[in-house]
Protein backbone atom coordinates (compact mmCIF):
# COMPACT_ATOMS: atom_id res chain seq x y z
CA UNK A 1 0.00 0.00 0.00
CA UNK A 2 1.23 3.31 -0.94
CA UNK A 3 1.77 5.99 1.96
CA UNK A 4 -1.44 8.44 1.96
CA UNK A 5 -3.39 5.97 0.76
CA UNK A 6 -7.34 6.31 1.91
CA UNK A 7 -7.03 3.11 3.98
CA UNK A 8 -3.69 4.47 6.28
CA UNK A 9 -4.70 7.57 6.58
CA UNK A 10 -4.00 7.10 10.25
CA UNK A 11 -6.48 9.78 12.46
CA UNK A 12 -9.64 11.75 11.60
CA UNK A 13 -9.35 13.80 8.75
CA UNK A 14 -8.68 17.18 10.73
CA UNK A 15 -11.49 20.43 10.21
CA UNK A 16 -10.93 22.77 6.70
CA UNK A 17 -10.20 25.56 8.18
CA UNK A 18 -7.41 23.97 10.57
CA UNK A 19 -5.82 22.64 7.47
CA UNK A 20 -6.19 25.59 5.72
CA UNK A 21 -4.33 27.35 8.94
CA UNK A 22 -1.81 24.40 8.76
CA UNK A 23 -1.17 24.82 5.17
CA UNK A 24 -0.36 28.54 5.70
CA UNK A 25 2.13 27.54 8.74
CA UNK A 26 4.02 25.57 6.32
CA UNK A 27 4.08 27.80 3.37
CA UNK A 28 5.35 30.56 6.14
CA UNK A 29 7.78 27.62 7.52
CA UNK A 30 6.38 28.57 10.72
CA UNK A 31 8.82 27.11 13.52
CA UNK A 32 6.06 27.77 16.22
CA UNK A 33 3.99 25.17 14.97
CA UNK A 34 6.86 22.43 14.94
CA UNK A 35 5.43 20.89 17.92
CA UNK A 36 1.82 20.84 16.87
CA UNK A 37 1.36 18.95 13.54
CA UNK A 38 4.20 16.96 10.99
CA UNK A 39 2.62 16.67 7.01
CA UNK A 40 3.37 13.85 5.28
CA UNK A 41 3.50 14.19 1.39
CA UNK A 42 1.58 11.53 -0.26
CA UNK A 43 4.47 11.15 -3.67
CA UNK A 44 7.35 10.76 -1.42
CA UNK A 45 6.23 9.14 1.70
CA UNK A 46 8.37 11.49 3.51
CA UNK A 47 6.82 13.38 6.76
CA UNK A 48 8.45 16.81 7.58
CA UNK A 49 7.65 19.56 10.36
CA UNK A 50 6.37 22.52 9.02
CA UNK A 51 9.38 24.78 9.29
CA UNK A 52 11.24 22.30 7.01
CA UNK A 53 13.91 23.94 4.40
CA UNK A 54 13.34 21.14 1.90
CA UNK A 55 11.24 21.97 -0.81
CA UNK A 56 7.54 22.67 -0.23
CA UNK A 57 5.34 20.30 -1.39
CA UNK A 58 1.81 20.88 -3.60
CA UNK A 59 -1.14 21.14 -1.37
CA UNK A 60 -2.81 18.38 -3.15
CA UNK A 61 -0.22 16.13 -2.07
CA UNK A 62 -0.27 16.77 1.43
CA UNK A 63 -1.37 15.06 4.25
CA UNK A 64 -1.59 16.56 8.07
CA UNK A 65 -0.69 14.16 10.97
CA UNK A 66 -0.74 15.28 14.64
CA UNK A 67 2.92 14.05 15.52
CA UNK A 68 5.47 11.45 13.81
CA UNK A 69 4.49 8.20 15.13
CA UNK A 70 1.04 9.15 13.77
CA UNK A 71 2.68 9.63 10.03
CA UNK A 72 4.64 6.18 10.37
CA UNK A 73 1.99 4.68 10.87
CA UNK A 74 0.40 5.34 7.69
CA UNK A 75 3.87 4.52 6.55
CA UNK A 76 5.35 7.55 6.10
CA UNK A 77 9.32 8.38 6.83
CA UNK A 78 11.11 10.64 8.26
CA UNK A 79 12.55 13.80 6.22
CA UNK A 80 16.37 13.46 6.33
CA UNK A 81 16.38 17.42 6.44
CA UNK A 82 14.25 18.42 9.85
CA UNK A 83 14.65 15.23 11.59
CA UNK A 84 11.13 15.28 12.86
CA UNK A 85 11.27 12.89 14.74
């Protein structure tokens, strides 16, 4: 099964307008909200905080996750960059 795939999705999907605060965290690479969420990216199967310098992902490939263990579950790794774990 491919990582953010329907069926590993891990925890309820999280409210619109949380995401869409999320989203703007890590297109801001907001460092304050390192210890509140991780997104995974659904083409990579990588999970990154949202301060991350890597290269930001499309919003359609994103998936939010309330901490690591959460995204490796849905079998996601850890970005080699931000450590997130």
């Amino acid at each position: 099964m491919t990582p953010g795939t329907q069926a590993d999705m891990g925890p309820a999907p999280i409210p619109a307008a949380e995401a869409d605060l999320w989203w703007e965290a890590v297109e801001n690479r907001d460092a304050s909200f390192d210890a509140i969420f991780r997104t995974g990216v659904r083409t990579t199967g990588i999970y990154c905080r949202p301060a991350c310098p890597a290269r930001r992902p499309f919003r359609r490939n994103v998936v939010f996750f309330p901490d690591g263990p959460s995204a490796q579950r849905a079998g996601f790794r850890a970005c080699l960059r931000c450590r997130p774990e």
